[in-house]
C-alpha atoms as a PDB file:
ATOM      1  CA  UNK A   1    -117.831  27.245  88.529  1.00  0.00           C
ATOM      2  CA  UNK A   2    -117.290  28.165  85.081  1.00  0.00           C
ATOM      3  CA  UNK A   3    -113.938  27.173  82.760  1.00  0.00           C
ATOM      4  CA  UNK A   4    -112.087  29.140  81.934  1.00  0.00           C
ATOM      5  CA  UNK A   5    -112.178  31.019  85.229  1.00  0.00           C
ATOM      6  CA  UNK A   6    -113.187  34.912  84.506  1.00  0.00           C
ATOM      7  CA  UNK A   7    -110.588  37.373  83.910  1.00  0.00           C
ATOM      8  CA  UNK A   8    -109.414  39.194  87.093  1.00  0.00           C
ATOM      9  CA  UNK A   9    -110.561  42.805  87.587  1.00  0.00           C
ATOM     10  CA  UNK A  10    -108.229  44.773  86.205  1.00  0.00           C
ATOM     11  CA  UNK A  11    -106.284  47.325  89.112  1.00  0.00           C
ATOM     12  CA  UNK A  12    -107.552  50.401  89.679  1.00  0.00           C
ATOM     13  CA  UNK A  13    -104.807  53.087  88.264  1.00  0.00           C
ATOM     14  CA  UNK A  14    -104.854  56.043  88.486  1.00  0.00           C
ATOM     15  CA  UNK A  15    -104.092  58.303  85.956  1.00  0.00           C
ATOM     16  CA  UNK A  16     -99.897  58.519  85.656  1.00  0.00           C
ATOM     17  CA  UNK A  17     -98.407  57.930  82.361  1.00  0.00           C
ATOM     18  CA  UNK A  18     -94.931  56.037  82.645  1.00  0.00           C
ATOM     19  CA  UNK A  19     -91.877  58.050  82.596  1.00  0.00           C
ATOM     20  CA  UNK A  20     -89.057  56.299  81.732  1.00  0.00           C
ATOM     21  CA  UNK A  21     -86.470  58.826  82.738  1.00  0.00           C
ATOM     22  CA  UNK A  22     -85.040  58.329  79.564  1.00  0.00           C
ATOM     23  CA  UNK A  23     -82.089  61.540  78.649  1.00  0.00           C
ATOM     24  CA  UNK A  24     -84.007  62.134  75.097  1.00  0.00           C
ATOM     25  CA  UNK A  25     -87.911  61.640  76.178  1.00  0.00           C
ATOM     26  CA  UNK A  26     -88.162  63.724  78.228  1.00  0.00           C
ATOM     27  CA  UNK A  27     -91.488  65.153  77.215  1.00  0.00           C
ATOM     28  CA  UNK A  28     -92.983  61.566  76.938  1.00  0.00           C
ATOM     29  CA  UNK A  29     -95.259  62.279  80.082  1.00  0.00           C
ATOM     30  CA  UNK A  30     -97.143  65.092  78.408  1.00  0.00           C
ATOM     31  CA  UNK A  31     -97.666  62.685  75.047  1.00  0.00           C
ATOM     32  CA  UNK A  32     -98.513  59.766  76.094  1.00  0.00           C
ATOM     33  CA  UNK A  33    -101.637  59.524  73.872  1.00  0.00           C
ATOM     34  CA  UNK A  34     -99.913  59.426  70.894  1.00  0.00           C
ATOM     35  CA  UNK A  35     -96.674  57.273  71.869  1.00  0.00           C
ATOM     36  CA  UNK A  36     -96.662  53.572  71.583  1.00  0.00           C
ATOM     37  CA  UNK A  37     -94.784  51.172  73.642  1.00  0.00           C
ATOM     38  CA  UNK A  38     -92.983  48.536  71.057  1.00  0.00           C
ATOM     39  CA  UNK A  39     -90.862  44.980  71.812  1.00  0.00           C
ATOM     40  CA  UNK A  40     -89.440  43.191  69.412  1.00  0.00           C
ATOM     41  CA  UNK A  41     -91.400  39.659  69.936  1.00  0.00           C
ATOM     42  CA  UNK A  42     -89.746  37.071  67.400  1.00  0.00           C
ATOM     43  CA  UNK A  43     -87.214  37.092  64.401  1.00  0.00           C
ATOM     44  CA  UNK A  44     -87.390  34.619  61.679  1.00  0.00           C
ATOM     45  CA  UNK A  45     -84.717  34.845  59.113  1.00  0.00           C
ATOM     46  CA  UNK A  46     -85.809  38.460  57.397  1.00  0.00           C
ATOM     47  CA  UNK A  47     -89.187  38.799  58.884  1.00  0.00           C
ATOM     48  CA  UNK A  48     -89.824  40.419  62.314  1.00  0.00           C
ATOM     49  CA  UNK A  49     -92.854  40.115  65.073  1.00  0.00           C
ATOM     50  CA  UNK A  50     -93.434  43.539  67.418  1.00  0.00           C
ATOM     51  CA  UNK A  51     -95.696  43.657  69.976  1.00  0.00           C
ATOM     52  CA  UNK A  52     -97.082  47.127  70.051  1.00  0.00           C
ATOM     53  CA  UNK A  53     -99.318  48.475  73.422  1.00  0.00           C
ATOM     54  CA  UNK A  54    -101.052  51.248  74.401  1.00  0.00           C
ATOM     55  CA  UNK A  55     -98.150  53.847  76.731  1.00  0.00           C
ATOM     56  CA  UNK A  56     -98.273  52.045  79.682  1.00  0.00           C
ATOM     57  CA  UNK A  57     -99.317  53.598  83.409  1.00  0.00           C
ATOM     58  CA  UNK A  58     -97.043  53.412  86.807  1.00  0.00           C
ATOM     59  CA  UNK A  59     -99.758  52.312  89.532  1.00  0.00           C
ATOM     60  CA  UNK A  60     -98.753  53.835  93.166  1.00  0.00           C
ATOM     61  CA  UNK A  61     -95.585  51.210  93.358  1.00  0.00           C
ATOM     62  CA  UNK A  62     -93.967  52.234  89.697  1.00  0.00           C
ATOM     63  CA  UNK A  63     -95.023  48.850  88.433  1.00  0.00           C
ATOM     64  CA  UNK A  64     -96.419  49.022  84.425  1.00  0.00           C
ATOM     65  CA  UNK A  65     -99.631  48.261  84.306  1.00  0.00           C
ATOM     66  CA  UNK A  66    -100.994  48.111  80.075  1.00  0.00           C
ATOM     67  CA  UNK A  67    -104.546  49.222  80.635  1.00  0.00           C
ATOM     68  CA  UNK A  68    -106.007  48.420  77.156  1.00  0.00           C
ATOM     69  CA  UNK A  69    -107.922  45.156  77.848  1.00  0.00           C
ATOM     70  CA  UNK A  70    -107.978  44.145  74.062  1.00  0.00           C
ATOM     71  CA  UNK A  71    -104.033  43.640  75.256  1.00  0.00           C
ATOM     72  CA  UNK A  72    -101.008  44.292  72.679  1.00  0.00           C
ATOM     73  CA  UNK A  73    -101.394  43.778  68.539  1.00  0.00           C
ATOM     74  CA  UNK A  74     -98.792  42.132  66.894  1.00  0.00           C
ATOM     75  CA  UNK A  75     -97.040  43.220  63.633  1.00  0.00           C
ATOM     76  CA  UNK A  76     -95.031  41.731  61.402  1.00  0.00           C
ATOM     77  CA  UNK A  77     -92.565  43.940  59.313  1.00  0.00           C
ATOM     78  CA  UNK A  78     -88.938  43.265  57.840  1.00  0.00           C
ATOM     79  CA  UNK A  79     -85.654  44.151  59.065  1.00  0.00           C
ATOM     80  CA  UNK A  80     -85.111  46.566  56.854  1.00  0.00           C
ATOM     81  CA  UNK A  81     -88.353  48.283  57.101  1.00  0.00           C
ATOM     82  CA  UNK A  82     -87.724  48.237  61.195  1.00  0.00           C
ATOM     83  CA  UNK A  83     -83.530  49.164  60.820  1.00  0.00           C
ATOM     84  CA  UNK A  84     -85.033  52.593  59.111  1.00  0.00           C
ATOM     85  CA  UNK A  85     -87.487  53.059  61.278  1.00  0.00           C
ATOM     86  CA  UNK A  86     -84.999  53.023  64.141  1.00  0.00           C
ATOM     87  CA  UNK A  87     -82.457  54.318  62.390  1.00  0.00           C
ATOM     88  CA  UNK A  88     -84.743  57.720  62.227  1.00  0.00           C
ATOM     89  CA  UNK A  89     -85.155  58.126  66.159  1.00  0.00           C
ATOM     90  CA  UNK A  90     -82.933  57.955  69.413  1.00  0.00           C
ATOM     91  CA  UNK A  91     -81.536  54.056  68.812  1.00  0.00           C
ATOM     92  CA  UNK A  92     -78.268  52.483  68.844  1.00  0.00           C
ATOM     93  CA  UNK A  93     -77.194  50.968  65.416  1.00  0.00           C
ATOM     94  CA  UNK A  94     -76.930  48.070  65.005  1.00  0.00           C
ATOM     95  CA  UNK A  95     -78.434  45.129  64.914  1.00  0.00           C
ATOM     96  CA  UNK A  96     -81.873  44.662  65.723  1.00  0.00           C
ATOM     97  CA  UNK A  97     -82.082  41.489  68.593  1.00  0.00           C
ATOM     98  CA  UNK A  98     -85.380  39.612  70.250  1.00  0.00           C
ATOM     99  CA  UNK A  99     -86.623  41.689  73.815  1.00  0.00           C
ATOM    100  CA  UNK A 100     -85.019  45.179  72.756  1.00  0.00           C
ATOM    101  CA  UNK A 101     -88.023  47.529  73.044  1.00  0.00           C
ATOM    102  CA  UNK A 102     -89.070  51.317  72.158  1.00  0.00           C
ATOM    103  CA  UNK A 103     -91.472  54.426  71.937  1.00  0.00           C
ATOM    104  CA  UNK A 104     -92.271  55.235  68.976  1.00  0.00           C
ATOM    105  CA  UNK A 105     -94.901  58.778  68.078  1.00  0.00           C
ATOM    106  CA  UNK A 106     -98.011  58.099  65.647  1.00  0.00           C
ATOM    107  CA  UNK A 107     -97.867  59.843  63.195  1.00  0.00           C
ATOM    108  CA  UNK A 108    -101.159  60.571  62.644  1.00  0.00           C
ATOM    109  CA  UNK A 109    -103.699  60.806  65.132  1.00  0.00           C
ATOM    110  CA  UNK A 110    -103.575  59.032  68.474  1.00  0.00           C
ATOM    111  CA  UNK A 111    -102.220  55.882  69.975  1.00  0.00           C
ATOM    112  CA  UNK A 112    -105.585  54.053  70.605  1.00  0.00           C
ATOM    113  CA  UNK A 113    -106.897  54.983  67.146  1.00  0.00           C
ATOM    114  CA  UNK A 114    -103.525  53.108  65.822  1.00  0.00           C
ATOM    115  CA  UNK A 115    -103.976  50.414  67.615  1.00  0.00           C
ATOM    116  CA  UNK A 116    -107.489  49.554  67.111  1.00  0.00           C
ATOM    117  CA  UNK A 117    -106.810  50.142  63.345  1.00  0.00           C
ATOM    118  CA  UNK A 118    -103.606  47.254  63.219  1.00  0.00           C
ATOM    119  CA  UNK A 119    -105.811  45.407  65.083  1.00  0.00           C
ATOM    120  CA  UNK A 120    -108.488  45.247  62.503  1.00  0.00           C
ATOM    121  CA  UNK A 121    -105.751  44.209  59.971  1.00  0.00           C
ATOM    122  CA  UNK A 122    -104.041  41.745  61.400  1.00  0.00           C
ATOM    123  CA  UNK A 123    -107.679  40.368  61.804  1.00  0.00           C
ATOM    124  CA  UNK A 124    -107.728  40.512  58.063  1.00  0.00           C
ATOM    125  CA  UNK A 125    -104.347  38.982  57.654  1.00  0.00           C
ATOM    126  CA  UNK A 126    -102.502  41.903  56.793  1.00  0.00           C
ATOM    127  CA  UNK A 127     -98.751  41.065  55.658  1.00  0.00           C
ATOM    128  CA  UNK A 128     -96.076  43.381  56.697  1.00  0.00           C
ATOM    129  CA  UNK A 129     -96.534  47.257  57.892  1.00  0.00           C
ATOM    130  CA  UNK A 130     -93.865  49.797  56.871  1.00  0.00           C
ATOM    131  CA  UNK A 131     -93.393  51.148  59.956  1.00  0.00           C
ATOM    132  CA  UNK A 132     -92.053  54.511  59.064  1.00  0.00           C
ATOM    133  CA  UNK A 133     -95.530  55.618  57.979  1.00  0.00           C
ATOM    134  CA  UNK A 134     -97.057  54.781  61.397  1.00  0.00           C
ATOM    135  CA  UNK A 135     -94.339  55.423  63.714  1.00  0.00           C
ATOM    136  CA  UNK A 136     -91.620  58.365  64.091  1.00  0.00           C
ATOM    137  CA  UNK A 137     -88.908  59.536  66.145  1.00  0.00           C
ATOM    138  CA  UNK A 138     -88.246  55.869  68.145  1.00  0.00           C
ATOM    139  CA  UNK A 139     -86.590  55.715  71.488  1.00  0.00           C
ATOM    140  CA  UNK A 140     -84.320  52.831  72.787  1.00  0.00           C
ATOM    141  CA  UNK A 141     -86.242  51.521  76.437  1.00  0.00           C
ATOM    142  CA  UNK A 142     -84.447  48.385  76.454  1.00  0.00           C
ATOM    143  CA  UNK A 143     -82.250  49.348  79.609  1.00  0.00           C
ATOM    144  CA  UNK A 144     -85.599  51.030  81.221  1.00  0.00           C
ATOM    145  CA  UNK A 145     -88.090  47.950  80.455  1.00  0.00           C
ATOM    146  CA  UNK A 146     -85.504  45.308  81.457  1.00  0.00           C
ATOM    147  CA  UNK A 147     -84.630  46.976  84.798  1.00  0.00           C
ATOM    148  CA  UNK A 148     -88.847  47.520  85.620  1.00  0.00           C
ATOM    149  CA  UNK A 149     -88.585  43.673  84.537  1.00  0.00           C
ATOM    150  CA  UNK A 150     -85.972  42.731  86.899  1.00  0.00           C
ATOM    151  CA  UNK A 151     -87.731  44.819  89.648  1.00  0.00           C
ATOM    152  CA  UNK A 152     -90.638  42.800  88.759  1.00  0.00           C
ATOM    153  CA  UNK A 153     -89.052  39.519  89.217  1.00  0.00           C
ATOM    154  CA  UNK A 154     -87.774  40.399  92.604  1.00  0.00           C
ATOM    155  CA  UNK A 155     -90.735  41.908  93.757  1.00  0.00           C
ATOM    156  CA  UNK A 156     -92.420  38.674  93.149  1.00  0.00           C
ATOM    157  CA  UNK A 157     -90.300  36.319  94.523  1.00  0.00           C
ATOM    158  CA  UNK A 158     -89.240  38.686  97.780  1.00  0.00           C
ATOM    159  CA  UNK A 159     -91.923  40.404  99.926  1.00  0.00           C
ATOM    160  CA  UNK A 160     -89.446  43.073 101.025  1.00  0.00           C
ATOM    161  CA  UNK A 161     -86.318  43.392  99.811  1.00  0.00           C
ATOM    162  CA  UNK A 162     -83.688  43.709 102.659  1.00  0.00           C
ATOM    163  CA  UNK A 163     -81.600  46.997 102.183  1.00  0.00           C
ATOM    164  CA  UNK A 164     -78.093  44.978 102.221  1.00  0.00           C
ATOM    165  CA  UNK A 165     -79.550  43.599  99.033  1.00  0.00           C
ATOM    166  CA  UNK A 166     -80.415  46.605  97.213  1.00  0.00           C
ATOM    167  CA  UNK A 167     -76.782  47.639  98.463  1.00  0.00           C
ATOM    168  CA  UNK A 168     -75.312  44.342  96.844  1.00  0.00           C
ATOM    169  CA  UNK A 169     -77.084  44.384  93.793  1.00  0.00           C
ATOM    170  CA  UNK A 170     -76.544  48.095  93.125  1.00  0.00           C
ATOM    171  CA  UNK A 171     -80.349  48.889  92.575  1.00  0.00           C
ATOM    172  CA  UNK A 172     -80.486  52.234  93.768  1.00  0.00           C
ATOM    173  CA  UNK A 173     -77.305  52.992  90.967  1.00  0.00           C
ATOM    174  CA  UNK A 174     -79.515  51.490  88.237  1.00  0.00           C
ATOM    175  CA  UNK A 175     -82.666  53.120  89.240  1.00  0.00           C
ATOM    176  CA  UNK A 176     -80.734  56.873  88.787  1.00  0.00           C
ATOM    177  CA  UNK A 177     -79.128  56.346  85.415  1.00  0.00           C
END
């Protein structure tokens, strides 16, 4: 036996592009390779962390499965420079809070060429990105991503979960809005 233990096999998935059934992305399906899936990781005073991933995939149960197995880059950028960002796109004013996450177009060529090129710089120690030269046209998922987090928290802890539940907790409300 070796420590650490080997990664696990990643899931086979099959090709299915998450839709978040959100009012104003509709299209994201067709675009997938050129939308990124942001969350806002840490805040410290002015400056701000993001995690930024590959569009994730549904796998046959509608749970997100990132498939690039590099995993997410982080960025560091400023309020400011992430307020106009978001300010551009589909995202409530306001201000800008830990876990709130978002899709966000490349501007320029795909989503994996993006990532593998903030990868390279934050290898290098690369300060702070101005988003709005990378990014356009962001869309609030902070509703969407907490809900598939919620669903993954139950799924965990409950191997089925009993229909007077789902009636209680108003899932099947949530899941159509």
């Amino acid at each position: 036996m070796t420590w650490p233990p080997a990664h696990p096999e990643q899931p086979v998935v099959t090709h299915r592009p998450w839709d978040p059934k959100h009012p104003q992305a509709k299209e994201f399906v067709n675009e997938y390779d050129r939308l990124v899936y942001v969350v806002i990781d840490e805040i410290v005073e002015d400056w701000v962390d993001l995690s930024i991933s590959l569009w994730p995939h549904a796998d046959a149960y509608g749970r997100l499965r990132f498939l690039d197995p590099k995993g997410a880059v982080d960025l560091g950028t400023t309020r400011k420079q992430l307020r106009r960002l978001l300010e551009s796109g589909e995202f409530p004013t306001g201000e800008v809070d830990i876990g709130q996450s978002f899709a966000a177009r490349v501007k320029d060529g795909t989503a994996a060429e993006l990532v593998e090129k903030l990868r390279g710089q934050s290898e290098h120690g690369q300060d702070t990105t101005d988003l709005g030269q990378l990014l356009q046209r962001p869309v609030d998922l902070t509703k969407q991503a907490r809900m598939l987090a919620r669903l993954a928290s139950y799924g965990a802890l409950l191997s089925t979960l009993p229909a007077e539940l789902e009636d209680r907790w108003n899932l099947q409300e949530e899941l159509e809005t």
